[in-house]
Protein backbone atom coordinates (compact mmCIF):
# COMPACT_ATOMS: atom_id res chain seq x y z
CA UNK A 1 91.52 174.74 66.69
CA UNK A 2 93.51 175.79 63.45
CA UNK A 3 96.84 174.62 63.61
CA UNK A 4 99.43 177.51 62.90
CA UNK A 5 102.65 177.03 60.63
CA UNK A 6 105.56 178.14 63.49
CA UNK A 7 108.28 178.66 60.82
CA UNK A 8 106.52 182.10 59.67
CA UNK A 9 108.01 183.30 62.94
CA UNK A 10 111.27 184.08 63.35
CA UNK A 11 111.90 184.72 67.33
CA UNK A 12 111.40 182.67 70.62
CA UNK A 13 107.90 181.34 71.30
CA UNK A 14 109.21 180.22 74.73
CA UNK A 15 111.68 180.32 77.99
CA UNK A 16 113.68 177.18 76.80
CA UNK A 17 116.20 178.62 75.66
CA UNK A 18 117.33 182.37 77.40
CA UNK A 19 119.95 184.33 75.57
CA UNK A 20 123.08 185.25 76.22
CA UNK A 21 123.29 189.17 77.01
CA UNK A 22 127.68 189.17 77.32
CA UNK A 23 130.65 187.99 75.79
CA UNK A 24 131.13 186.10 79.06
CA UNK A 25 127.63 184.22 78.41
CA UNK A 26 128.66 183.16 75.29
CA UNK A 27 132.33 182.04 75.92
CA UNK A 28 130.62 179.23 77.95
CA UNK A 29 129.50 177.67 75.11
CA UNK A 30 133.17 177.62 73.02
CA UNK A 31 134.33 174.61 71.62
CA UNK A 32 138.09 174.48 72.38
CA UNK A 33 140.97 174.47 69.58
CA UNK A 34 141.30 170.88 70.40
CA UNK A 35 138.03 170.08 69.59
CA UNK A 36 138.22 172.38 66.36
CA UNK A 37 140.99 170.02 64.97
CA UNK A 38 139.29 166.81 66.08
CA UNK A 39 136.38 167.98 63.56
CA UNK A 40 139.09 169.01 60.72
CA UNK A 41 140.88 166.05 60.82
CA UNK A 42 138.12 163.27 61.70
CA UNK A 43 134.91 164.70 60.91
CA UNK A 44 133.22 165.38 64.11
CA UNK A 45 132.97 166.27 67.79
CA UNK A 46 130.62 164.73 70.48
CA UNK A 47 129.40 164.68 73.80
CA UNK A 48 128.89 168.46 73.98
CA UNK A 49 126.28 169.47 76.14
CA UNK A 50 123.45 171.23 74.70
CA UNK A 51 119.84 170.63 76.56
CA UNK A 52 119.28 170.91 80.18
CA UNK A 53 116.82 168.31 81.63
CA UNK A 54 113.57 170.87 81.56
CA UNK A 55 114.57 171.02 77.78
CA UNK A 56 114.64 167.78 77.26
CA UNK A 57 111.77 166.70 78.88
CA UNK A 58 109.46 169.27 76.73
CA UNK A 59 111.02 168.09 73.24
CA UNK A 60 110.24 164.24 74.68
CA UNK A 61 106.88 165.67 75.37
CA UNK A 62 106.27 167.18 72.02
CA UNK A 63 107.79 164.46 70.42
CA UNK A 64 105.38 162.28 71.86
CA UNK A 65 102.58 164.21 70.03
CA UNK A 66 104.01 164.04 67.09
CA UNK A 67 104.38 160.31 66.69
CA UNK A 68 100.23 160.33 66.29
CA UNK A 69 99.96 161.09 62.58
CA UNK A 70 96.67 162.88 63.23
CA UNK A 71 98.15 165.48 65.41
CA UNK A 72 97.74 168.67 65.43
CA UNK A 73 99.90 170.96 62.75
CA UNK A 74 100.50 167.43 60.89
CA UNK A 75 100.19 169.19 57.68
CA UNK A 76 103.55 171.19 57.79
CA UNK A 77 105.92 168.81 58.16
CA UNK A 78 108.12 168.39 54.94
CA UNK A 79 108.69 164.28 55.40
CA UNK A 80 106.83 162.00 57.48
CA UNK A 81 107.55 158.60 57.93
CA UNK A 82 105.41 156.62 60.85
CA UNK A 83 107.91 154.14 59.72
CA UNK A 84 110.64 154.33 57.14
CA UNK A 85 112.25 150.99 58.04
CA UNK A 86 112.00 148.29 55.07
CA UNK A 87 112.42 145.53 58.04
CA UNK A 88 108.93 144.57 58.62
CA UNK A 89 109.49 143.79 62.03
CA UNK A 90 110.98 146.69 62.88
CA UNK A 91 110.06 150.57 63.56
CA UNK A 92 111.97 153.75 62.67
CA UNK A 93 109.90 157.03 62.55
CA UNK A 94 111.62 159.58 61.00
CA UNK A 95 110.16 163.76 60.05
CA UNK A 96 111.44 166.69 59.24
CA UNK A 97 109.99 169.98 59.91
CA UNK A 98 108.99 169.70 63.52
CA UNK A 99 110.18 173.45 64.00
CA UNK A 100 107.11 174.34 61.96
CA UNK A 101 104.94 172.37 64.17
CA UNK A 102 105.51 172.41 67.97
CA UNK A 103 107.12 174.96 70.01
CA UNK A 104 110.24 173.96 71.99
CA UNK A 105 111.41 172.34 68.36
CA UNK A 106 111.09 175.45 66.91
CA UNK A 107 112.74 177.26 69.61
CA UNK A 108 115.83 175.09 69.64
CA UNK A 109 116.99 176.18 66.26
CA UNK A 110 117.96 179.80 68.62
CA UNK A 111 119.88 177.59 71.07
CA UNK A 112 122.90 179.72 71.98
CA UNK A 113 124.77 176.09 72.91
CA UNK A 114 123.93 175.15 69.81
CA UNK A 115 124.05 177.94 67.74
CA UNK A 116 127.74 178.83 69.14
CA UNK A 117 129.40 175.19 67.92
CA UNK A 118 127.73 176.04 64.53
CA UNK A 119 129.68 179.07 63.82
CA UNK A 120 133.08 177.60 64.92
CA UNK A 121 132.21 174.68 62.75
CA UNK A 122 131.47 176.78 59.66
CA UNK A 123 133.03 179.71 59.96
CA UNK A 124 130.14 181.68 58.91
CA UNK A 125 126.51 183.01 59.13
CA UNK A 126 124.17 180.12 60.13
CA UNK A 127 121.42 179.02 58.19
CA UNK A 128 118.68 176.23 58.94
CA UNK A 129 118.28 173.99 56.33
CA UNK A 130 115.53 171.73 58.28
CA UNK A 131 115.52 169.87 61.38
CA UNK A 132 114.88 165.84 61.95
CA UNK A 133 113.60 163.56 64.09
CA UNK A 134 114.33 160.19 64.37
CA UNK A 135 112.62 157.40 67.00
CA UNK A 136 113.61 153.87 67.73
CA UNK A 137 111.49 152.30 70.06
CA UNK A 138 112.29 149.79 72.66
CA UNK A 139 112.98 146.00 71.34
CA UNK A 140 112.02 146.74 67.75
CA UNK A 141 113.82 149.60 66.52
CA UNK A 142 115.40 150.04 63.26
CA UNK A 143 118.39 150.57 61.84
CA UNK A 144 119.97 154.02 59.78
CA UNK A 145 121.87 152.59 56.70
CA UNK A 146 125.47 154.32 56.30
CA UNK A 147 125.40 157.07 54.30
CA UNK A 148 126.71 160.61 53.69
CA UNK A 149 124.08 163.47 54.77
CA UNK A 150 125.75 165.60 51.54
CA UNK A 151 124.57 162.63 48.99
CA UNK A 152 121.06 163.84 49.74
CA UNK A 153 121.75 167.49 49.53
CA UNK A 154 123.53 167.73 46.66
CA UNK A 155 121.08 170.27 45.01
CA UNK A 156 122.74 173.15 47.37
CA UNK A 157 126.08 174.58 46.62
CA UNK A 158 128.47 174.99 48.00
CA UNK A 159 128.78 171.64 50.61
CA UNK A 160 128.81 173.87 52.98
CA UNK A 161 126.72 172.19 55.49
CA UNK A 162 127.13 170.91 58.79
CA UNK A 163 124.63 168.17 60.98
CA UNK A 164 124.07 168.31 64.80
CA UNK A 165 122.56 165.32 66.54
CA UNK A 166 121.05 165.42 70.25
CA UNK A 167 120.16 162.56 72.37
CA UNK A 168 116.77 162.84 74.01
CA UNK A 169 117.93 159.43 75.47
CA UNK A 170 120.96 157.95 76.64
CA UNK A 171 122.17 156.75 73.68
CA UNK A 172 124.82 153.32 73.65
CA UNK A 173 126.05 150.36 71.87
CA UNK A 174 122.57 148.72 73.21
CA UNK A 175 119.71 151.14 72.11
CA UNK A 176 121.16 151.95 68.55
CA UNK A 177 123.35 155.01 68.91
CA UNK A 178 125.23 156.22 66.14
CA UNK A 179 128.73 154.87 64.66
CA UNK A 180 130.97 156.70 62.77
CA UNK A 181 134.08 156.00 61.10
CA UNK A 182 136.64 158.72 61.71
CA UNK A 183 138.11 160.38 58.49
CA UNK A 184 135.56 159.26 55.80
CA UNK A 185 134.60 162.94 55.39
CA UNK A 186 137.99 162.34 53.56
CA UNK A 187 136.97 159.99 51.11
CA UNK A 188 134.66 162.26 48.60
CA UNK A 189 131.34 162.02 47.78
CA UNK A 190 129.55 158.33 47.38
CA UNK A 191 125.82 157.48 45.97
CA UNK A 192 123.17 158.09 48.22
CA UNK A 193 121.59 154.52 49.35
CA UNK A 194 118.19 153.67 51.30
CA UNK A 195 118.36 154.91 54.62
CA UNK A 196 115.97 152.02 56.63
CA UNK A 197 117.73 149.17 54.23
CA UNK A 198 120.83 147.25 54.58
CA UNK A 199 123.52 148.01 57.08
CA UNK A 200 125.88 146.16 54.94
CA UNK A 201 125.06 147.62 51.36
CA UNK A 202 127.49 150.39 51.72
CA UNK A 203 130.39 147.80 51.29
CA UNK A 204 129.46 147.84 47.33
CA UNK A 205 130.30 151.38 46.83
CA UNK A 206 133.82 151.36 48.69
CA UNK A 207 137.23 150.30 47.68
CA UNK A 208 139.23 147.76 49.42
CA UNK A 209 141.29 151.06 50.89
CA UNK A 210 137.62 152.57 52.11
CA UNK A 211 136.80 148.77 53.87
CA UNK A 212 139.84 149.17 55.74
CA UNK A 213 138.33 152.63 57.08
CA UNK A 214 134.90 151.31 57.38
CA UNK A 215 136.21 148.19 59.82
CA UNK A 216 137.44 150.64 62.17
CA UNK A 217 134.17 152.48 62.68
CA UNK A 218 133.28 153.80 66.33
CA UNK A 219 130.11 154.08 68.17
CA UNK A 220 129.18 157.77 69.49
CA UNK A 221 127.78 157.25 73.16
CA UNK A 222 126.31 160.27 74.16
CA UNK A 223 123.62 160.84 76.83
CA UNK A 224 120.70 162.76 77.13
CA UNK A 225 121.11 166.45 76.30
CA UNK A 226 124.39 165.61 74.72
CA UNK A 227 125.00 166.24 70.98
CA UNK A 228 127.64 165.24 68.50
CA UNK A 229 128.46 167.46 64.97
CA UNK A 230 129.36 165.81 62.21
CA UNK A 231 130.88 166.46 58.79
CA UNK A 232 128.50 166.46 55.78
CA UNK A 233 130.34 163.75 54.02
CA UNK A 234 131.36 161.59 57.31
CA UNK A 235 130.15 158.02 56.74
CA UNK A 236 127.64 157.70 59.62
CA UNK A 237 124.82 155.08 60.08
CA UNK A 238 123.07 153.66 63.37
CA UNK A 239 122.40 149.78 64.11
CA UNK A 240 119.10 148.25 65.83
CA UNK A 241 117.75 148.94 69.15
CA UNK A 242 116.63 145.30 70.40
CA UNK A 243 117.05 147.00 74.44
CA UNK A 244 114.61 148.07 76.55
CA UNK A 245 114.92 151.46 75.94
CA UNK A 246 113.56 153.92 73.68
CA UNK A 247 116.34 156.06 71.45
CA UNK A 248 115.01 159.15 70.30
CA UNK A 249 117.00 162.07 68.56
CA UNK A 250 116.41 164.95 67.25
CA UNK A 251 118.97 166.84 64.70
CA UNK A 252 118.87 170.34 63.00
CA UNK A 253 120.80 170.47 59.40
CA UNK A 254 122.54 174.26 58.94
CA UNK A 255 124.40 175.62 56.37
CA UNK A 256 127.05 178.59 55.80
CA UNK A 257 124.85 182.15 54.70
CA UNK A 258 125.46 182.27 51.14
CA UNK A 259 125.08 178.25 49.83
CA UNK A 260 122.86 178.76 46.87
CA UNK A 261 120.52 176.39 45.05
CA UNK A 262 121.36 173.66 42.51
CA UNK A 263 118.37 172.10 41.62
CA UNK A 264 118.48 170.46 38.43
CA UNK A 265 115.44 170.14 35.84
CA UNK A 266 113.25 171.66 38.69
CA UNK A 267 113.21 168.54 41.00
CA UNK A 268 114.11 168.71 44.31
CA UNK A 269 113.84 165.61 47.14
CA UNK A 270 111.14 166.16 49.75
CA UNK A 271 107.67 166.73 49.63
CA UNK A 272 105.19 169.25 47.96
CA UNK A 273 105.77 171.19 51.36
CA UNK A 274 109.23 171.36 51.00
CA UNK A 275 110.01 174.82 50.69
CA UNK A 276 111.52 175.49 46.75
CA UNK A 277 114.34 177.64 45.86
CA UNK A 278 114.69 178.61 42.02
CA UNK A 279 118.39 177.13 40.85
CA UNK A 280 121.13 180.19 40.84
CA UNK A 281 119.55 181.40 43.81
CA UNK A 282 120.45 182.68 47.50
CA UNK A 283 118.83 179.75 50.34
CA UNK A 284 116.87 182.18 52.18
CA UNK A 285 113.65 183.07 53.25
CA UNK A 286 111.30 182.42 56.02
CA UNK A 287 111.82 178.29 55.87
CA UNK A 288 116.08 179.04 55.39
CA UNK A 289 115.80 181.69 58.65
CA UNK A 290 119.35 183.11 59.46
CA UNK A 291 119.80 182.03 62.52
CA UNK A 292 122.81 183.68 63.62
CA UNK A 293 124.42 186.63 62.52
CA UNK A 294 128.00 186.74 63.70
CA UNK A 295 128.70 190.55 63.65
CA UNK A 296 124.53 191.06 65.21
CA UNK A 297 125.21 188.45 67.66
CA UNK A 298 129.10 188.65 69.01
CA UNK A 299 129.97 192.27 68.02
CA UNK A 300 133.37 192.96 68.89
CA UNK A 301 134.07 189.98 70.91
CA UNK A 302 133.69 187.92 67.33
CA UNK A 303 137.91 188.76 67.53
CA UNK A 304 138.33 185.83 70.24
CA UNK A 305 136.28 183.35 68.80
CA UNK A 306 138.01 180.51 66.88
CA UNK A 307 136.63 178.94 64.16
CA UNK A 308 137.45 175.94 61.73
CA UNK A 309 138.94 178.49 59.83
CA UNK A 310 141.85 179.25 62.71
CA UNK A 311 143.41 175.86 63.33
């Protein structure tokens, strides 16, 4: 059977994910003004919940699949990393482009939990700019170096950008959930570093103020179903999993409608599948889908809704 690519299609493929038909459907899913200045002033908001157990269950499903480098659809992924930890004896697969490749991963990008905290958090049209999976498995699992999701990215423009993570696991201080340190988004933009290498190499590229900061970093305990949103330039990074648990994740990047390209010299990271967007121009298109329309999707009740723009 011919694998087909699922980002040519731009509506639901499944149930997993109904949509809201009222203003009162969608005010379930507001993040409060609270919450709105948590994510000005430190960078991020977690524990929100965004998959039910059903969901869950089918992305650990397909994710399962996907883990078998021969699988089906293998071919339309944009990165794919079996393993892109440098520790020898440890594992971390990482991909991007599931969406394109399995169902339910493609149908999350129209979560209306998800797809609601995006707008407040830009204050704009939403745009995918590709999802991500990462896997740690039980014992062995390796790390995520600090870094800055923006240092990557920097060919777009503006940094309008904004990264949601979901546990498909309980994710703790044990199994290698995610630390941040609160404020960072603060500090500007650093050099991008190896992202399965050295927890500790990011200490090279701070000053003695930023050490201070980077000390005081938190971890961001979530469970499964629950997502945190972070900041394009928080400092974020995610330690071993020696437990006896799996940790796997999977995160959708977005951006504001309107961020254009700023490729230089016509290279751009990623793959020869990674979809290309001539510098000067609009990120759009069927791999940059607009995935939600503010005036299309709220209407007149778009009045109510605070965004990062209101607090």
């Amino acid at each position: 059977m011919t694998a087909t690519d699922l980002g040519l299609n731009h509506e639901l493929l499944t149930d997993l994910f109904p949509q809201p038909e009222s203003a009162d459907q969608w005010e379930q899913y507001l993040l409060s003004d609270e919450q709105l200045l948590q994510y000005k002033e430190k960078g991020y908001v977690h524990g929100i919940r965004l998959l039910d157990d059903r969901q869950v269950e089918t992305l650990r499903h397909e994710l399962s699949e996907m883990v078998d480098p021969e699988h089906d659809g293998h071919q339309f992924f944009y990165e794919y990393h079996s393993n892109e930890s440098s520790n020898e004896n440890s594992t971390l697969f990482h991909a991007l482009g599931a969406w394109r490749v399995r169902p339910a991963y493609h149908d999350i990008l129209w979560n209306p939990a998800f797809q609601m905290v995006a707008y407040q958090l830009l204050g704009a049209g939403v745009r995918l700019f590709h999802d991500q999976l990462f896997s740690k498995p039980a014992k062995h699992g390796g790390v995520v170096a600090w870094h800055q999701d923006y240092s990557y990215w920097t060919w777009t423009t503006p940094m309008s950008h904004l990264t949601c993570w979901m546990g498909l696991d309980d994710a703790d201080t044990e199994n290698g959930c995610m630390y941040y340190i609160p404020g960072s988004h603060h500090w500007g933009l650093l050099d991008k570093i190896d992202l399965g290498g050295d927890m500790e190499g990011i200490r090279e590229l701070l000053t003695p103020e930023q050490i201070d900061d980077f000390d005081q970093r938190i971890p961001i305990e979530v469970k499964k179903g629950e997502a945190s949103f972070h900041h394009p330039l928080l400092m974020h990074g995610s330690y071993e999993n020696k437990s006896e648990r799996s940790r796997r994740a999977t995160l959708i990047n977005v951006f504001a409608d309107g961020v254009i390209s700023n490729r230089k010299d016509d290279v751009q990271p990623g793959s020869d599948n990674y979809p290309q967007v001539p510098s000067g121009e609009k990120m759009q298109g069927d791999y940059y889908p607009l995935l939600l329309d503010p005036q299309k999707n709220f209407g007149s009740f778009i009045d109510s809704i605070h965004t990062i723009n209101d607090v």
